[in-house]
C-alpha atoms as a PDB file:
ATOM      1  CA  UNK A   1     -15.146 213.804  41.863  1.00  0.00           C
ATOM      2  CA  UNK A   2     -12.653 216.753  41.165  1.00  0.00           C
ATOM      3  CA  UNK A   3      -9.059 216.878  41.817  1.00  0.00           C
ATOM      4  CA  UNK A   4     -10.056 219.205  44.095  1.00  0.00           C
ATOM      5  CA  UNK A   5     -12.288 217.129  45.866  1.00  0.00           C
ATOM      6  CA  UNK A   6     -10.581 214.278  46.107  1.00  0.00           C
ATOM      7  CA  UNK A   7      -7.372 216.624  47.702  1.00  0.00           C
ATOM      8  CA  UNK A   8     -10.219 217.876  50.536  1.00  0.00           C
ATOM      9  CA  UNK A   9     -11.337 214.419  51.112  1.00  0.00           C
ATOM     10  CA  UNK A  10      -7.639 213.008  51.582  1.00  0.00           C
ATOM     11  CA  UNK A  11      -6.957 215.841  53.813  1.00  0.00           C
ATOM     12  CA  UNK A  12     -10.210 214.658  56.302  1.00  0.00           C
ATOM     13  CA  UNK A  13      -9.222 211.342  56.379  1.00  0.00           C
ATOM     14  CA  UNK A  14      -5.662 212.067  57.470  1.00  0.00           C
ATOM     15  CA  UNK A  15      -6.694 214.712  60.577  1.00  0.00           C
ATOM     16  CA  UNK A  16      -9.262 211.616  61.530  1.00  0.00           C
ATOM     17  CA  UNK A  17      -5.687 209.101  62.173  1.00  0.00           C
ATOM     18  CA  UNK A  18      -4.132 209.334  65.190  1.00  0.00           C
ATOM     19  CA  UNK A  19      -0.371 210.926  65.059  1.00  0.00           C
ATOM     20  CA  UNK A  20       2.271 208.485  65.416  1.00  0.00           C
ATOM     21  CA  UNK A  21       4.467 208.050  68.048  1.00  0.00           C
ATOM     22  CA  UNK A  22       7.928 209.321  67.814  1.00  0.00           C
ATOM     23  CA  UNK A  23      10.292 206.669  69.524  1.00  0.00           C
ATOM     24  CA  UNK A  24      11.903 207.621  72.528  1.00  0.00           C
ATOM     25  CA  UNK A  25      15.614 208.262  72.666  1.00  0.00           C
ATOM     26  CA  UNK A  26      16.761 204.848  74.788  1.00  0.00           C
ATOM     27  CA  UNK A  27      19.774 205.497  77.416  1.00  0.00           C
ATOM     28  CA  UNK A  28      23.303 206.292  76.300  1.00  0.00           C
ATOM     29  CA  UNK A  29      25.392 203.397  76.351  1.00  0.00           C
ATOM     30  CA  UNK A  30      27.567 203.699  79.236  1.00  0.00           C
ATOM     31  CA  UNK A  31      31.394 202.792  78.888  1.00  0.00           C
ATOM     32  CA  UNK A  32      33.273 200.801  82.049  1.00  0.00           C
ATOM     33  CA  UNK A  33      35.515 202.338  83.856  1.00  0.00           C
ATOM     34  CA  UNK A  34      38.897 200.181  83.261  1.00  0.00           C
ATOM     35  CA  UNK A  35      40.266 199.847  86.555  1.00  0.00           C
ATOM     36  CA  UNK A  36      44.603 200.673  86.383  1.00  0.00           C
ATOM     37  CA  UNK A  37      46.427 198.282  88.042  1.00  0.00           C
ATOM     38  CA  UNK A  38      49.760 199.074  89.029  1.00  0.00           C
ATOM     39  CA  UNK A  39      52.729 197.891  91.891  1.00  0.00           C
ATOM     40  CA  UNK A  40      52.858 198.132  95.759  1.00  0.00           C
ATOM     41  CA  UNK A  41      55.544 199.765  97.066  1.00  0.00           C
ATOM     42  CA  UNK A  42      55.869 201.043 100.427  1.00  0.00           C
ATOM     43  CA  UNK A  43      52.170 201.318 101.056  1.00  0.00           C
ATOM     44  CA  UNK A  44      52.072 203.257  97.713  1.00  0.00           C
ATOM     45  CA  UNK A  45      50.214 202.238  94.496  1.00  0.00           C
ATOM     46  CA  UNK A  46      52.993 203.676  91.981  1.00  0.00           C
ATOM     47  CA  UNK A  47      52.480 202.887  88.205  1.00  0.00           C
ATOM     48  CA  UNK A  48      56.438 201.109  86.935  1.00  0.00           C
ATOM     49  CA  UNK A  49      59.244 204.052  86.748  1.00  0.00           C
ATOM     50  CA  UNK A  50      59.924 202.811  83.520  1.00  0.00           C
ATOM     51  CA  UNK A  51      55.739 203.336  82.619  1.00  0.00           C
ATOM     52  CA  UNK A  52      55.659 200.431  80.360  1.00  0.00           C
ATOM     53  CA  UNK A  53      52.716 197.734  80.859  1.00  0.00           C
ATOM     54  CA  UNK A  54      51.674 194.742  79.282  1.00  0.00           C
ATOM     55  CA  UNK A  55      48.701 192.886  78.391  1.00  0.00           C
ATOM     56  CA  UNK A  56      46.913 190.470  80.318  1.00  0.00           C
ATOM     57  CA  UNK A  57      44.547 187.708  78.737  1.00  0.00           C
ATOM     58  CA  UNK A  58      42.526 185.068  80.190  1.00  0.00           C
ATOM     59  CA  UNK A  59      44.139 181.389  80.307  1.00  0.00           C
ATOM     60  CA  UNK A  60      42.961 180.934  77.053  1.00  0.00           C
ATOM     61  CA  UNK A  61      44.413 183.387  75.870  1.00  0.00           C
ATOM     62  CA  UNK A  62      41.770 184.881  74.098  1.00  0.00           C
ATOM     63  CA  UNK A  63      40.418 187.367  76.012  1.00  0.00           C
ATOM     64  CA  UNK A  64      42.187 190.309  77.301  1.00  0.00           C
ATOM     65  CA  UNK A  65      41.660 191.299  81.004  1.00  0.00           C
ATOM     66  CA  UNK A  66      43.870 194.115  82.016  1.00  0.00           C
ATOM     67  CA  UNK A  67      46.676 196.107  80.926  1.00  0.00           C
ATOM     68  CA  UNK A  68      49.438 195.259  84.184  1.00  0.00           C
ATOM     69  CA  UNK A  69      52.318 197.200  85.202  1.00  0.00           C
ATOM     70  CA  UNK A  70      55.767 195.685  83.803  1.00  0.00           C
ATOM     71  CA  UNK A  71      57.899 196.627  87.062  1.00  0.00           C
ATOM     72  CA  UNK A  72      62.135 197.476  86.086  1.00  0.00           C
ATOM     73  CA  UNK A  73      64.781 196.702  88.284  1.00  0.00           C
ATOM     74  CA  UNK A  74      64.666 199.597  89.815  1.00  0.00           C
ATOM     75  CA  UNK A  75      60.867 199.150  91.197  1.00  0.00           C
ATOM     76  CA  UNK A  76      62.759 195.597  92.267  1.00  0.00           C
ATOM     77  CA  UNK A  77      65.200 198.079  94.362  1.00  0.00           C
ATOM     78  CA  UNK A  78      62.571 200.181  95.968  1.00  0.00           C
ATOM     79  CA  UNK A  79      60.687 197.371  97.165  1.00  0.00           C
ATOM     80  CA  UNK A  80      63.531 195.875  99.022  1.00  0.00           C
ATOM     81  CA  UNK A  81      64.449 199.418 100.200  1.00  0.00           C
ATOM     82  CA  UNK A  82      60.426 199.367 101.541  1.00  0.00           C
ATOM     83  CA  UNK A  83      60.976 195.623 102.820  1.00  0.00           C
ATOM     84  CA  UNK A  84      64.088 196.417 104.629  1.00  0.00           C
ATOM     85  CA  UNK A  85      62.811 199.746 106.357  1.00  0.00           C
ATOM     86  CA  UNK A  86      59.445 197.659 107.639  1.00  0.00           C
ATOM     87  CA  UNK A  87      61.103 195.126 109.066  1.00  0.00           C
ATOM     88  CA  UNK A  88      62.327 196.598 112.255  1.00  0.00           C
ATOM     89  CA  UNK A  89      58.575 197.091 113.265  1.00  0.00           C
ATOM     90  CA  UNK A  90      57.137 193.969 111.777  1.00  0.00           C
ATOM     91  CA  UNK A  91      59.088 191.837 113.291  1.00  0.00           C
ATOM     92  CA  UNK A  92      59.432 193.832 116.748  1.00  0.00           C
ATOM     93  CA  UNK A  93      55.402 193.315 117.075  1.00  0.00           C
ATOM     94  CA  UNK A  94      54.166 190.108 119.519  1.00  0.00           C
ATOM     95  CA  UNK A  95      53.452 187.253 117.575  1.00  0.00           C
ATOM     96  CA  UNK A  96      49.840 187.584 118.921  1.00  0.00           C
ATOM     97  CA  UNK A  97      49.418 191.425 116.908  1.00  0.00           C
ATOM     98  CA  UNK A  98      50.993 189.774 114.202  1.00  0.00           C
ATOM     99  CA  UNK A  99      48.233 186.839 114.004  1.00  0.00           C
ATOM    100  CA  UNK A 100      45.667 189.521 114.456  1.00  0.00           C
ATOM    101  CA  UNK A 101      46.882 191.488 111.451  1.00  0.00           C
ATOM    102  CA  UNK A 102      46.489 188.237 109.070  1.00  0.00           C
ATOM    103  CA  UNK A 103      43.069 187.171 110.065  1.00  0.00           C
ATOM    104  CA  UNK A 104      42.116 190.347 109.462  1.00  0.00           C
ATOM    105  CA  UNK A 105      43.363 190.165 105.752  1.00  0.00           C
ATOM    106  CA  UNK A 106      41.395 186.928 105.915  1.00  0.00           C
ATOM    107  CA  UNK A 107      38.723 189.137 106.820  1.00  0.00           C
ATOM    108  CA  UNK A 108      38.647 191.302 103.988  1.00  0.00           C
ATOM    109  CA  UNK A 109      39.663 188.404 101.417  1.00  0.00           C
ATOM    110  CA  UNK A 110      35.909 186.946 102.531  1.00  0.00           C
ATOM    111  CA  UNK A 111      34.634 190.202 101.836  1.00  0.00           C
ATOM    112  CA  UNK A 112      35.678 190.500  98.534  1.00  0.00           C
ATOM    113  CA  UNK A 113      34.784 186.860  98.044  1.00  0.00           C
ATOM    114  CA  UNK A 114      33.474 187.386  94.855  1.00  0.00           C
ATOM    115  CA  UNK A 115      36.013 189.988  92.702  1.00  0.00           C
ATOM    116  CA  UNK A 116      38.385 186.709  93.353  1.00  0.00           C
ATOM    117  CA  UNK A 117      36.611 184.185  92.753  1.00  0.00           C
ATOM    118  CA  UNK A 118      36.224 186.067  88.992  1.00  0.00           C
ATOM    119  CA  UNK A 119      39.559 186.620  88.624  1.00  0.00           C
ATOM    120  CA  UNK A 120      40.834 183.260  89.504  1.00  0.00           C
ATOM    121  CA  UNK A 121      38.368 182.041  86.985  1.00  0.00           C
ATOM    122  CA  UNK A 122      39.689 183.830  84.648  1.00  0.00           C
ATOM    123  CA  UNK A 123      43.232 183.486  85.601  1.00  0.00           C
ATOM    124  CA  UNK A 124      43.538 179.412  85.814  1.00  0.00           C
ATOM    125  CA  UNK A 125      40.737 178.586  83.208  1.00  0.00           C
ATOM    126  CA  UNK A 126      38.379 177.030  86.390  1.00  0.00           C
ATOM    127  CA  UNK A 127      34.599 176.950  86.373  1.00  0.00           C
ATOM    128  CA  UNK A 128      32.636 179.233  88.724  1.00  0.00           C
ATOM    129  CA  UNK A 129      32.238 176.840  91.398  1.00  0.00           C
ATOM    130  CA  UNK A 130      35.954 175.652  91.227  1.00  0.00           C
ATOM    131  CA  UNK A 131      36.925 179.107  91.102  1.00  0.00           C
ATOM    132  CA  UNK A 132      34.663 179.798  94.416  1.00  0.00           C
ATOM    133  CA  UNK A 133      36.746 177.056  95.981  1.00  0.00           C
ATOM    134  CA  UNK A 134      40.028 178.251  95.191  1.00  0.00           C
ATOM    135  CA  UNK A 135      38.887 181.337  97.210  1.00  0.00           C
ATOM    136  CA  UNK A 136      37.361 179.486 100.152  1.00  0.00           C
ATOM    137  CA  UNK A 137      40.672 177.590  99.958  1.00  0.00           C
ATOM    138  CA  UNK A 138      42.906 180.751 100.186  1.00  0.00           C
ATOM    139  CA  UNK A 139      40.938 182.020 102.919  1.00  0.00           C
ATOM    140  CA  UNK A 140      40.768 179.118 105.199  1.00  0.00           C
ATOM    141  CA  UNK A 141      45.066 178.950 104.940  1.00  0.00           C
ATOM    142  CA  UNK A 142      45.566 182.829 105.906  1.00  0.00           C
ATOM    143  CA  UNK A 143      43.549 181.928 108.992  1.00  0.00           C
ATOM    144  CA  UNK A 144      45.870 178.784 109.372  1.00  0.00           C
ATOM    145  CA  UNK A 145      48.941 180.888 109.525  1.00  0.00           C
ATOM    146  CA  UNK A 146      47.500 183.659 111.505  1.00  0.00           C
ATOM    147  CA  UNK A 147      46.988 181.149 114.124  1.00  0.00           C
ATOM    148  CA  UNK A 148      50.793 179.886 114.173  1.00  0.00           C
ATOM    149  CA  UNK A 149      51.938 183.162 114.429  1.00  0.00           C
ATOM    150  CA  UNK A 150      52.291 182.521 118.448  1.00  0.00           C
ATOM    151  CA  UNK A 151      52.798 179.127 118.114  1.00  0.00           C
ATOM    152  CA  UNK A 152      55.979 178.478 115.962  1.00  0.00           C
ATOM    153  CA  UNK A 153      58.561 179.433 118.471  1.00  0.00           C
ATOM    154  CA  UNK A 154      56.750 176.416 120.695  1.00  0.00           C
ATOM    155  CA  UNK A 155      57.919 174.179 117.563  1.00  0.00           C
ATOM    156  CA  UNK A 156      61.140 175.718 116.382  1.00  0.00           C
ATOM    157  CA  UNK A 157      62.913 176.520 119.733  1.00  0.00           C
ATOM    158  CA  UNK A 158      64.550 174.136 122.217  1.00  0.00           C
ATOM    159  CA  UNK A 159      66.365 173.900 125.856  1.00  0.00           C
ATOM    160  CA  UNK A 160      69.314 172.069 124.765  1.00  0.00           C
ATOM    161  CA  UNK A 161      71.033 169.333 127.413  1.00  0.00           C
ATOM    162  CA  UNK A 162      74.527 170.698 127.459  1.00  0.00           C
ATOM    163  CA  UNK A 163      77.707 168.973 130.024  1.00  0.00           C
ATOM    164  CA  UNK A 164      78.135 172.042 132.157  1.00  0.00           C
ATOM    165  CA  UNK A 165      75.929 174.421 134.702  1.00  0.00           C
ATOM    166  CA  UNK A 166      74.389 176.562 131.681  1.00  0.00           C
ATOM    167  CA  UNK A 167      70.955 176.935 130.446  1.00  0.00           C
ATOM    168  CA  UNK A 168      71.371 176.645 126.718  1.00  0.00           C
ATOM    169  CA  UNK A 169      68.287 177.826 124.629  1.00  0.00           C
ATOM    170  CA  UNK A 170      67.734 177.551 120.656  1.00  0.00           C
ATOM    171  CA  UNK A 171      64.534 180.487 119.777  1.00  0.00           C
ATOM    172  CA  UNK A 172      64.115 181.274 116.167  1.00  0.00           C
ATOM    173  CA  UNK A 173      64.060 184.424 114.434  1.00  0.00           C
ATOM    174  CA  UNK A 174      62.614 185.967 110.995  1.00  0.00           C
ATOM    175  CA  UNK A 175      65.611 186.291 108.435  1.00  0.00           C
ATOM    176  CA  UNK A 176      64.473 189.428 106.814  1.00  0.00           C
ATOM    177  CA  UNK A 177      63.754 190.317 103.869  1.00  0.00           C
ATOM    178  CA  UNK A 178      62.318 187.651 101.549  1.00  0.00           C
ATOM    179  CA  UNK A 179      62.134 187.752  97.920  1.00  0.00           C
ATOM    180  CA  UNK A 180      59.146 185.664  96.966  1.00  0.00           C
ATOM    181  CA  UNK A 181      58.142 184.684  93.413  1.00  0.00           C
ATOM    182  CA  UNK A 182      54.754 183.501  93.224  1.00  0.00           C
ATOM    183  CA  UNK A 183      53.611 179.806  91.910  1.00  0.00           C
ATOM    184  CA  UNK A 184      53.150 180.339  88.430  1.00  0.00           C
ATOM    185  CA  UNK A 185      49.801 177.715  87.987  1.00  0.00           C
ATOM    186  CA  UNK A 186      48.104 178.692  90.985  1.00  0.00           C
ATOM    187  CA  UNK A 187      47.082 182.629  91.181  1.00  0.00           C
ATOM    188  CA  UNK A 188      45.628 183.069  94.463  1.00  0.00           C
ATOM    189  CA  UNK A 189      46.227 179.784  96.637  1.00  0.00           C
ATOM    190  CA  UNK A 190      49.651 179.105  95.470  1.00  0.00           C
ATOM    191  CA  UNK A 191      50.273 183.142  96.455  1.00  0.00           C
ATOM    192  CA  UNK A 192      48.905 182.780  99.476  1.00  0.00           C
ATOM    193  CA  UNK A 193      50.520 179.229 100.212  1.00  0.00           C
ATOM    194  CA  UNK A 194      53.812 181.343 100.031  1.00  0.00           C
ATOM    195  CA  UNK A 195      53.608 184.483 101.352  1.00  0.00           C
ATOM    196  CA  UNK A 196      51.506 184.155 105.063  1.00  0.00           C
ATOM    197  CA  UNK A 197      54.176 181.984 106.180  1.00  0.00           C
ATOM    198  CA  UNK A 198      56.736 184.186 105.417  1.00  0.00           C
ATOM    199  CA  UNK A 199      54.596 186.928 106.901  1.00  0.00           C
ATOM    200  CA  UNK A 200      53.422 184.979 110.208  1.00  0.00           C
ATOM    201  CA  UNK A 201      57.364 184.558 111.319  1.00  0.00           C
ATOM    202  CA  UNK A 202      58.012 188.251 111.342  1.00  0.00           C
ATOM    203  CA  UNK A 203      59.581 188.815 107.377  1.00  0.00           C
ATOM    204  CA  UNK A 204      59.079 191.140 105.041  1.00  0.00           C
ATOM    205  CA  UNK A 205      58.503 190.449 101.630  1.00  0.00           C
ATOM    206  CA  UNK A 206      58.759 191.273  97.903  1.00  0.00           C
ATOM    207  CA  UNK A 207      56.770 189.501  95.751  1.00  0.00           C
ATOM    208  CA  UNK A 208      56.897 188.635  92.115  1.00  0.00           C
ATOM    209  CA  UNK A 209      54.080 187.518  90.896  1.00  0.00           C
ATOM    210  CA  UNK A 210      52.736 185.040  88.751  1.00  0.00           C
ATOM    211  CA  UNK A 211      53.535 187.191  84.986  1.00  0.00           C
ATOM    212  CA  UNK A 212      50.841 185.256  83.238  1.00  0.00           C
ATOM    213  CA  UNK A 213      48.358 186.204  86.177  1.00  0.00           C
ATOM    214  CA  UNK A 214      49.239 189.497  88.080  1.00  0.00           C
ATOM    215  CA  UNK A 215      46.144 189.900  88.727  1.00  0.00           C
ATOM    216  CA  UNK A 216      44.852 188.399  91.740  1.00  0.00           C
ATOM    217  CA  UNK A 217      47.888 189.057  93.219  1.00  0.00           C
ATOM    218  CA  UNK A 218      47.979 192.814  92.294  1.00  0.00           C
ATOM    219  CA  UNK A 219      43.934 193.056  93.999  1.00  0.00           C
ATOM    220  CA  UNK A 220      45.468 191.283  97.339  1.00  0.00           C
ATOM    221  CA  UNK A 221      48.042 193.998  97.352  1.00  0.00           C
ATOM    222  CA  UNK A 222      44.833 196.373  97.715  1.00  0.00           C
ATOM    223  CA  UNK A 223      43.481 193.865 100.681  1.00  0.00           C
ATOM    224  CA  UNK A 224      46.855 194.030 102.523  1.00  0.00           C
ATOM    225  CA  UNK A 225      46.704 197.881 102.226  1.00  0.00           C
ATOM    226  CA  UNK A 226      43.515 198.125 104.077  1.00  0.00           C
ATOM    227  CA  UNK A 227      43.936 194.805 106.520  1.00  0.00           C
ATOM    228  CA  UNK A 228      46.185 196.749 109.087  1.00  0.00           C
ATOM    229  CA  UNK A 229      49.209 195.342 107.477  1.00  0.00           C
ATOM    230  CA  UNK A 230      52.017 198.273 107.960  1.00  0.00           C
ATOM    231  CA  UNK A 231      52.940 199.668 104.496  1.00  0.00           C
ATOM    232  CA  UNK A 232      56.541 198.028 103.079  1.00  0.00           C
ATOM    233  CA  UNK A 233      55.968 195.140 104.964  1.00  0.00           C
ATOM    234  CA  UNK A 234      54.550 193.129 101.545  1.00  0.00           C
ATOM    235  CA  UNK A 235      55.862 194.756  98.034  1.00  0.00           C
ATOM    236  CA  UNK A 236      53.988 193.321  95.014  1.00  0.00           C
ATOM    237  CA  UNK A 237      55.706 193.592  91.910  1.00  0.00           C
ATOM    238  CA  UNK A 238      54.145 192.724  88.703  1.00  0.00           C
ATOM    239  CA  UNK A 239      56.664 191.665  85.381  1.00  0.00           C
ATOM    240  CA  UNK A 240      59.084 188.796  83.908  1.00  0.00           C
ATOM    241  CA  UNK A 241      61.002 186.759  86.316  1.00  0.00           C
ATOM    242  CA  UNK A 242      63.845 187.209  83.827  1.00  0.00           C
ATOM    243  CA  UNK A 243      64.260 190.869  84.586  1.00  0.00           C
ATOM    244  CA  UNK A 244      63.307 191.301  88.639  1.00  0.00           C
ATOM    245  CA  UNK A 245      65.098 188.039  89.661  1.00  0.00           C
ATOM    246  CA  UNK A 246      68.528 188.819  89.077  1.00  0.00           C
ATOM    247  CA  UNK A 247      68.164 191.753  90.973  1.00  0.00           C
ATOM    248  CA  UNK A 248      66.109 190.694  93.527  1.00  0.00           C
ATOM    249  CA  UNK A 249      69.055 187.202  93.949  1.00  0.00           C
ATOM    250  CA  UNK A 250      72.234 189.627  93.890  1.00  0.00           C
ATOM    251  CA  UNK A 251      70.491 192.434  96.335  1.00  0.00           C
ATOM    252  CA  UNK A 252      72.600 192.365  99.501  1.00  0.00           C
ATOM    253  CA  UNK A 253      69.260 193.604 101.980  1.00  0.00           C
ATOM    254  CA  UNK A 254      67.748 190.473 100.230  1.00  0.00           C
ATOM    255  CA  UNK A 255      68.268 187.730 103.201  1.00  0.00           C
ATOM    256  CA  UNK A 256      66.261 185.183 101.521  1.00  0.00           C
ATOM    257  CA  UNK A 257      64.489 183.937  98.575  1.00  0.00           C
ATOM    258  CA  UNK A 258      61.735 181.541  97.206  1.00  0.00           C
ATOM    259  CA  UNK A 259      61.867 180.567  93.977  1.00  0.00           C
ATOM    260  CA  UNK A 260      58.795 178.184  93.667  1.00  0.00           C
ATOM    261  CA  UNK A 261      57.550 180.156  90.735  1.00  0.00           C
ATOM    262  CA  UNK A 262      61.168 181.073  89.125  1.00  0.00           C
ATOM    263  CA  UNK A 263      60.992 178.607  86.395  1.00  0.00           C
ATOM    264  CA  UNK A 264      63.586 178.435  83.995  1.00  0.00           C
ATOM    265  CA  UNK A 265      65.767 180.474  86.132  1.00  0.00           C
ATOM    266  CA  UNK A 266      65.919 179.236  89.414  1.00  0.00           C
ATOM    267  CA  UNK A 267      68.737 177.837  89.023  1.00  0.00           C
ATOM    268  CA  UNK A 268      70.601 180.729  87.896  1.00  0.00           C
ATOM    269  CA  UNK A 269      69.390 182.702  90.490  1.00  0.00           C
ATOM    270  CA  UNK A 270      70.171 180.122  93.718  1.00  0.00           C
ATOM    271  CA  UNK A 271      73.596 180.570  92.411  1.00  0.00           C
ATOM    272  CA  UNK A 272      73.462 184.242  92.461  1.00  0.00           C
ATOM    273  CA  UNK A 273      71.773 184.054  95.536  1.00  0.00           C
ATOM    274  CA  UNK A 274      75.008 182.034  96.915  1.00  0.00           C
ATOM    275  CA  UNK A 275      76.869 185.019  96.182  1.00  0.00           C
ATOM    276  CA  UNK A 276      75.258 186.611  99.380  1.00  0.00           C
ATOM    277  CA  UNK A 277      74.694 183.821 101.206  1.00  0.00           C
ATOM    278  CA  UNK A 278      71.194 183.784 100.975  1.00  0.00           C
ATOM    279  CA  UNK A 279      68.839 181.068 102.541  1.00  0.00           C
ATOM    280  CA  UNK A 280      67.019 179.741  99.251  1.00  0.00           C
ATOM    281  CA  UNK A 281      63.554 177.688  98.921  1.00  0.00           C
ATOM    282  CA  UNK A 282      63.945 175.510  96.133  1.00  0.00           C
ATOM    283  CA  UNK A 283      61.093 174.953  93.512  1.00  0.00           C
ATOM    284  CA  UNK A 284      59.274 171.172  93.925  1.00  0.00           C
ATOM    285  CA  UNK A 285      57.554 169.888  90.800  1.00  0.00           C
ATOM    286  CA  UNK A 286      54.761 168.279  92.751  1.00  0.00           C
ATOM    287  CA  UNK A 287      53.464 170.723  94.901  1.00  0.00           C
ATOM    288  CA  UNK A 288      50.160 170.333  95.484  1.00  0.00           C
ATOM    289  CA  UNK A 289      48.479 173.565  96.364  1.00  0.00           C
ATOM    290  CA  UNK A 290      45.448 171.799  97.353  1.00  0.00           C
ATOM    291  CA  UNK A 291      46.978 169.544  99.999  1.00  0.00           C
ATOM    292  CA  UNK A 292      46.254 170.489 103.868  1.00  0.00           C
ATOM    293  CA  UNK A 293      49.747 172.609 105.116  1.00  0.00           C
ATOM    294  CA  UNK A 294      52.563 171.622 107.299  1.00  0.00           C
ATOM    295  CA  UNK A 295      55.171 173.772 109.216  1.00  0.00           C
ATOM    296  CA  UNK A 296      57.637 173.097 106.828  1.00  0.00           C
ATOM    297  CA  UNK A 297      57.018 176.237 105.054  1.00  0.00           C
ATOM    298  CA  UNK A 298      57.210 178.228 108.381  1.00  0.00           C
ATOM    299  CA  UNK A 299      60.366 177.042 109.458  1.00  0.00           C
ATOM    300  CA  UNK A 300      62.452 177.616 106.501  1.00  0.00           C
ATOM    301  CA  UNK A 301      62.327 181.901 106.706  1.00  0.00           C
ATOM    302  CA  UNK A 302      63.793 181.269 110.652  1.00  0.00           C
ATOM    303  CA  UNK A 303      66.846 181.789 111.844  1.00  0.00           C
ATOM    304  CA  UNK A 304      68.222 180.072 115.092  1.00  0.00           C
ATOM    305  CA  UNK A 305      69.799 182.190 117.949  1.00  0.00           C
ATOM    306  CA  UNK A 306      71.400 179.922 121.133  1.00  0.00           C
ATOM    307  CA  UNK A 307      71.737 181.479 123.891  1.00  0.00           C
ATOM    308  CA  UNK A 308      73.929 180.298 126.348  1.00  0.00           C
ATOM    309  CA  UNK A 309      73.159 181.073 130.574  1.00  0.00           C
ATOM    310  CA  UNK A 310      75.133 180.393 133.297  1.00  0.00           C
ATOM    311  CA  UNK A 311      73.093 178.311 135.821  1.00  0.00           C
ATOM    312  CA  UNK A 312      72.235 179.296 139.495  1.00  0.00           C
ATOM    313  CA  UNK A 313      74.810 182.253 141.421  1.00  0.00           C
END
């Protein structure tokens, strides 16, 4: 056979195979949207004034998580300024609106059941189903306190027996403004251990919170925003106990403070705090976040008013 030939016959036997199959182009991979945490102020979600952030990893601390805001001393003075301007109306509302308010957060923690239970996980190092508890656990204790909202004043008020024709009643009242620094071990529960008490008695608050996980506590900021809780009434500041507590202890419109999560420099700040004779929750080393809660932590943001009556005409 020619060259020729053999060319023609080549060319038949080609046309006679079926074309192959071009692969299709699969689906562009598809980036996440990072999600940009930043502080509660006011009922605002403002980035720090200073802009600076810092990096969040897992409890390992080998994965990162999130870039969080590092709040300045001056986001430490705007909160307050927010705390201090809520107050009149958080505390003016019945005990009863003020129960309603935290169940609903309650409400909206259970709905978000699962966003939590992943950051917790990732926060403290826990397993899924530990992590899952943690939540359930958190949940259960905001509807604790909601329900002693209308009930304290039952426990912390009095008629006093006095030698003389007078009525002479002890009822308690919220302090103020408390400055709250979040357990450091616990992300969620030991947050939420801390703050609804202060919350159920009528305070406002400005939180610090855990600095090696913000960020459960920066996501319940975006519950309380949308739980009917008025704006300024909890300020959630993300950054270094070192740098917002001084502030926060030597801020005259600060009436109280806990320092359960302050660390190293609780005791530095309880003696600024003496300065302006602030009431002061000292840190315990063997809280137990797990344990059922008393009233203990309910009392301690009250203040005691006697009132003194003359009796019959």
């Amino acid at each position: 056979m020619s060259e020729k030939q053999s060319a023609k016959q080549a060319g038949k036997q080609a046309a006679k195979q079926p074309a192959k199959k071009q692969p299709e182009p699969g689906p562009a991979q598809r980036l996440p949207v990072l999600k940009t945490h930043k502080l509660s102020i006011g009922g605002a979600f403002p980035r720090s004034e200073s802009g600076r952030v810092y990096e969040v990893t897992d409890a390992a601390g080998r994965q990162w998580l999130a870039n969080a805001p590092l709040a300045s001393r001056k986001d430490a003075r705007n909160a307050v300024v927010a705390a201090r301007k809520a107050f009149p109306r958080w505390s003016g509302a019945t005990a009863y609106n003020r129960g309603q308010v935290l169940y609903r957060v309650a409400e909206m923690l259970q709905g978000r059941h699962g966003q939590f239970a992943a950051e917790v996980a990732d926060a403290e190092g826990l397993s899924a189903a530990k992590a899952r508890a943690a939540v359930d656990a958190a949940i259960d204790r905001w509807v604790w306190y909601a329900g002693w909202t209308d009930k304290i004043a039952q426990v912390a008020g009095a008629a006093n027996p006095v030698a003389g024709p007078y009525f002479n009643l002890s009822t308690p009242e919220p302090t103020g403004v408390v400055a709250v620094f979040a357990p450091q071990e616990s992300s969620l529960l030991g947050l939420v251990s801390v703050l609804a008490p202060v919350l159920a008695t009528g305070c406002t608050a400005v939180v610090v919170t855990a600095e090696r996980a913000p960020l459960p506590a920066l996501s319940l900021a975006e519950v309380l925003a949308t739980s009917d809780v008025p704006g300024g009434v909890v300020n959630v500041l993300s950054g270094r106990v070192a740098e917002l507590g001084p502030p926060l202890a030597a801020h005259g419109d600060v009436d109280a403070l806990d320092l359960t999560g302050a660390g190293a420099e609780a005791a530095a700040l309880e003696a600024e705090a003496a300065r302006t004779l602030k009431r002061v929750r000292r840190p315990r080393a063997d809280e137990d976040w797990t344990a059922d809660p008393d009233t203990g932590r309910l009392l301690w943001p009250l203040e005691t008013k006697t009132v003194w009556h003359p009796m019959g005409a």
